[in-house]
C-alpha atoms as a PDB file:
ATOM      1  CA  UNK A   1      26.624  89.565 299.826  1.00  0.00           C
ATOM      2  CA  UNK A   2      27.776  92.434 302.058  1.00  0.00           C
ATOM      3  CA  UNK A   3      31.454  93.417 301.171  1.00  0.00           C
ATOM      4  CA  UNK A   4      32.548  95.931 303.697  1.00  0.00           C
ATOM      5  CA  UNK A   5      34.717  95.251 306.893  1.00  0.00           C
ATOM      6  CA  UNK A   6      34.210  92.569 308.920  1.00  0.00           C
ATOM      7  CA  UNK A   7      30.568  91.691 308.154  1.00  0.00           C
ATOM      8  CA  UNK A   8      31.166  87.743 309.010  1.00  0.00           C
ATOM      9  CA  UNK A   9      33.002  88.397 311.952  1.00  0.00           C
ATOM     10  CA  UNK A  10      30.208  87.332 314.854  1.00  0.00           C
ATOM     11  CA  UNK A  11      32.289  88.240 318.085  1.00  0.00           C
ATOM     12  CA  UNK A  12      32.921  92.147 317.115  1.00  0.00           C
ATOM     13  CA  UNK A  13      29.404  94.032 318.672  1.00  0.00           C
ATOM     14  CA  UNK A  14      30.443  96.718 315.932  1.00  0.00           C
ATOM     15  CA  UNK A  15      26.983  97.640 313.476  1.00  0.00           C
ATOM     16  CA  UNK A  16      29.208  96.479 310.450  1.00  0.00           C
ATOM     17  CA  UNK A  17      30.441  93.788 312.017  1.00  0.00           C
ATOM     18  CA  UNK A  18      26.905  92.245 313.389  1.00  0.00           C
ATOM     19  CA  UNK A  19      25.242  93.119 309.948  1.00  0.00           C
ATOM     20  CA  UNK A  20      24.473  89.413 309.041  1.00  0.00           C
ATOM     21  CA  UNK A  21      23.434  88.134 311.813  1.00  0.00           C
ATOM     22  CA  UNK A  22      20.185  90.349 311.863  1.00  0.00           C
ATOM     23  CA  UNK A  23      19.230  88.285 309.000  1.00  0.00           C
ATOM     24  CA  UNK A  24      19.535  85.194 311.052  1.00  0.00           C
ATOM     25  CA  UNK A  25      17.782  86.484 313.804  1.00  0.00           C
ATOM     26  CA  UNK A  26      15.235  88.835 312.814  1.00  0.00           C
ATOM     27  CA  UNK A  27      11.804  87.723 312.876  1.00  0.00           C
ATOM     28  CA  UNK A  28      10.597  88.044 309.740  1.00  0.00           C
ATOM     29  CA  UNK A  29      13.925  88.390 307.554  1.00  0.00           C
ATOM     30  CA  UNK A  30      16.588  85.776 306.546  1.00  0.00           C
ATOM     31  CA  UNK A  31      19.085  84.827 304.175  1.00  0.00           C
ATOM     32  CA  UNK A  32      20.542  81.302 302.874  1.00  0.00           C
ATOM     33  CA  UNK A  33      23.707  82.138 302.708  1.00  0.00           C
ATOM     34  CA  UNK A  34      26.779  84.823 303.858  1.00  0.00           C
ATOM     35  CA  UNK A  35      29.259  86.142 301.827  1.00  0.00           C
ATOM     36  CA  UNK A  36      31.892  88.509 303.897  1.00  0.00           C
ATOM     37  CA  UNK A  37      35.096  89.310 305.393  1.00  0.00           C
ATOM     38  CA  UNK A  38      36.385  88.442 308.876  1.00  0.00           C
ATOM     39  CA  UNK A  39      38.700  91.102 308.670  1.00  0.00           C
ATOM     40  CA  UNK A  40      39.617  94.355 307.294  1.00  0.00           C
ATOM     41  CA  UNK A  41      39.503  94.873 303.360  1.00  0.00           C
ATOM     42  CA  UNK A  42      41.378  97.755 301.614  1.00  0.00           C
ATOM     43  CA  UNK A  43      39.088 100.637 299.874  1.00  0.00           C
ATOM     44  CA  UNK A  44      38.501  98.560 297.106  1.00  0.00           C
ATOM     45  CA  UNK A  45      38.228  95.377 297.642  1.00  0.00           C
ATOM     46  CA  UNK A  46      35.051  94.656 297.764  1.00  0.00           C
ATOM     47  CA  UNK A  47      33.865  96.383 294.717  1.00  0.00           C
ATOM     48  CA  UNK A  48      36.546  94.241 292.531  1.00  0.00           C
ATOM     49  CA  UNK A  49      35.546  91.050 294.424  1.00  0.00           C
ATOM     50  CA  UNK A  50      31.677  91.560 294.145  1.00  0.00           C
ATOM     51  CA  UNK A  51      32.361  92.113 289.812  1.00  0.00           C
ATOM     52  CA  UNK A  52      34.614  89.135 289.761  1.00  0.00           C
ATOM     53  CA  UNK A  53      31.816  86.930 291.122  1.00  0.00           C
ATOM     54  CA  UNK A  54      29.026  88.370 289.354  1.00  0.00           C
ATOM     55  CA  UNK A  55      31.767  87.840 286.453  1.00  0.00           C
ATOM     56  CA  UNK A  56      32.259  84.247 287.362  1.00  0.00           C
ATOM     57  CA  UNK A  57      28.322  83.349 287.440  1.00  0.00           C
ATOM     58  CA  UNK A  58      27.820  84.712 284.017  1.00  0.00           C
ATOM     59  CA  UNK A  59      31.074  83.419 282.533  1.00  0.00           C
ATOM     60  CA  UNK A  60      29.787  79.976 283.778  1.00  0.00           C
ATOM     61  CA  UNK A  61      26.682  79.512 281.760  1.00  0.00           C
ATOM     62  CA  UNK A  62      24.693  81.147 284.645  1.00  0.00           C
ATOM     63  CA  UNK A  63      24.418  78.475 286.781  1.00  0.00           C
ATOM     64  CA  UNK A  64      26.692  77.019 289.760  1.00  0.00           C
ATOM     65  CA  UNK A  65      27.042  76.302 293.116  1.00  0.00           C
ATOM     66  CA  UNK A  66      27.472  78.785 295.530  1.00  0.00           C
ATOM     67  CA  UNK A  67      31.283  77.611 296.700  1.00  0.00           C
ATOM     68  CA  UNK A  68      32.315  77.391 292.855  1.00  0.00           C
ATOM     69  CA  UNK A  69      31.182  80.921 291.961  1.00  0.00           C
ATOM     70  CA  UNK A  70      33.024  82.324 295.314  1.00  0.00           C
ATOM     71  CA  UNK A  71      36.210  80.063 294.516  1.00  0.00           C
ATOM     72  CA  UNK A  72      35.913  81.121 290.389  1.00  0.00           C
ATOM     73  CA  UNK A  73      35.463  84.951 291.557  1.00  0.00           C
ATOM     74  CA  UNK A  74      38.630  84.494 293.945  1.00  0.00           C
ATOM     75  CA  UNK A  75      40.754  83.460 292.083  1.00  0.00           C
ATOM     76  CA  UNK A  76      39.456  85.921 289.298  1.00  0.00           C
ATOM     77  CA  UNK A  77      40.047  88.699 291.524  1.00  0.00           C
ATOM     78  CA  UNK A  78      43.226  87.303 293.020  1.00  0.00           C
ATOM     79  CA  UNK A  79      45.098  86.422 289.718  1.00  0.00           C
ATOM     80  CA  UNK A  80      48.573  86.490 289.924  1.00  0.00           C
ATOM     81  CA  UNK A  81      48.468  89.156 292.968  1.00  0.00           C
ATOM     82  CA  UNK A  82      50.024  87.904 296.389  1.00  0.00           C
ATOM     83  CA  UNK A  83      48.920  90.626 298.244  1.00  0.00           C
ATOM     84  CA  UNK A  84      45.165  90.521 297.387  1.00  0.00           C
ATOM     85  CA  UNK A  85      45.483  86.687 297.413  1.00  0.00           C
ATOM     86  CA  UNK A  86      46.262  87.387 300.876  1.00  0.00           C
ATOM     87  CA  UNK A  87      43.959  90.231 301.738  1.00  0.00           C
ATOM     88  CA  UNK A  88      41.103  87.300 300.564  1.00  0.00           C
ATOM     89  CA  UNK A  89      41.785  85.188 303.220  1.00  0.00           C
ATOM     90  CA  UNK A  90      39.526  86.518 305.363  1.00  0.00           C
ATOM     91  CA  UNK A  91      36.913  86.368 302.914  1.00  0.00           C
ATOM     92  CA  UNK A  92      34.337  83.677 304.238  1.00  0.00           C
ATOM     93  CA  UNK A  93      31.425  81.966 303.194  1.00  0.00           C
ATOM     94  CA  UNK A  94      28.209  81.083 306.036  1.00  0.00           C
ATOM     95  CA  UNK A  95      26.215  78.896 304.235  1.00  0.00           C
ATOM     96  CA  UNK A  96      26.061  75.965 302.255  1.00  0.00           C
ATOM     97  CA  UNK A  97      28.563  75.948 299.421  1.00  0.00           C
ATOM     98  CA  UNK A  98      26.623  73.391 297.656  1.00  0.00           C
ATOM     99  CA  UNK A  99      23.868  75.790 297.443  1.00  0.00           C
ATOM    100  CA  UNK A 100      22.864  76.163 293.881  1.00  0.00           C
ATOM    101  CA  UNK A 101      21.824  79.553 292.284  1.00  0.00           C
ATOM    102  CA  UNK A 102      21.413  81.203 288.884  1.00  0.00           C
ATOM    103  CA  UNK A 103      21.948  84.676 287.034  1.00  0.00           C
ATOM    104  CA  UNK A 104      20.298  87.822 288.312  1.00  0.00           C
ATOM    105  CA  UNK A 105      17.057  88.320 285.728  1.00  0.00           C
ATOM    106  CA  UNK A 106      17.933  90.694 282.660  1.00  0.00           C
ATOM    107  CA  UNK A 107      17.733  93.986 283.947  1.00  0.00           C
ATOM    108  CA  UNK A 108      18.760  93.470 287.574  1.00  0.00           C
ATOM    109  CA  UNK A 109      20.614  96.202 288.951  1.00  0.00           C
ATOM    110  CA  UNK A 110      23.752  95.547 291.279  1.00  0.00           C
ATOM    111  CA  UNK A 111      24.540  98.317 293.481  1.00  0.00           C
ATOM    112  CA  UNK A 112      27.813  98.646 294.910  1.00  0.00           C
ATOM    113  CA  UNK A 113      27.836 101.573 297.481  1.00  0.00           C
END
């Protein structure tokens, strides 16, 4: 999950914006899924977002689909808020939403730079 600006946005040549798709491409490297923004975010988006979905796993007896933990930590995030709820529409997901996973192990460390 790579929360700063524009990250899933594939037609901007910009380092940020081409981050992902070295994982795709890279011999060697690889991911199953995407989690980013298309567009801009403000400063801190993407800190708050990245808690509420961490949030949302363990909230959710630690198991879900990958869709329901981004749509849980949305809406999370988003509460009653119009402004973020619109700032997260640029928020996508490359992957399969269907994709299962489960809780860090104890003691996993989440950085947020």
């Amino acid at each position: 999950m790579v929360m700063g600006c524009r990250v899933n946005r594939w037609q901007s040549p910009t380092v940020s914006a081409a981050f992902l798709q070295y994982g795709l491409f890279k011999e060697g490297s690889g991911f199953v899924a995407a989690l980013g923004p298309t567009g801009n975010m403000a400063a801190n988006d993407g800190d708050e977002l990245a808690l509420a979905l961490y949030s949302s796993l363990r909230l959710h007896g630690g198991s879900w689909r990958l869709g329901d933990m981004l749509l849980a930590g949305l809406r999370e995030y988003a509460g009653d808020k119009p402004a973020v709820a619109a700032r997260l529409q640029d928020f996508s997901l490359i992957g399969d939403p269907a994709l299962r996973i489960g809780e860090p192990a104890r003691g996993t460390v989440l950085a947020v730079w």
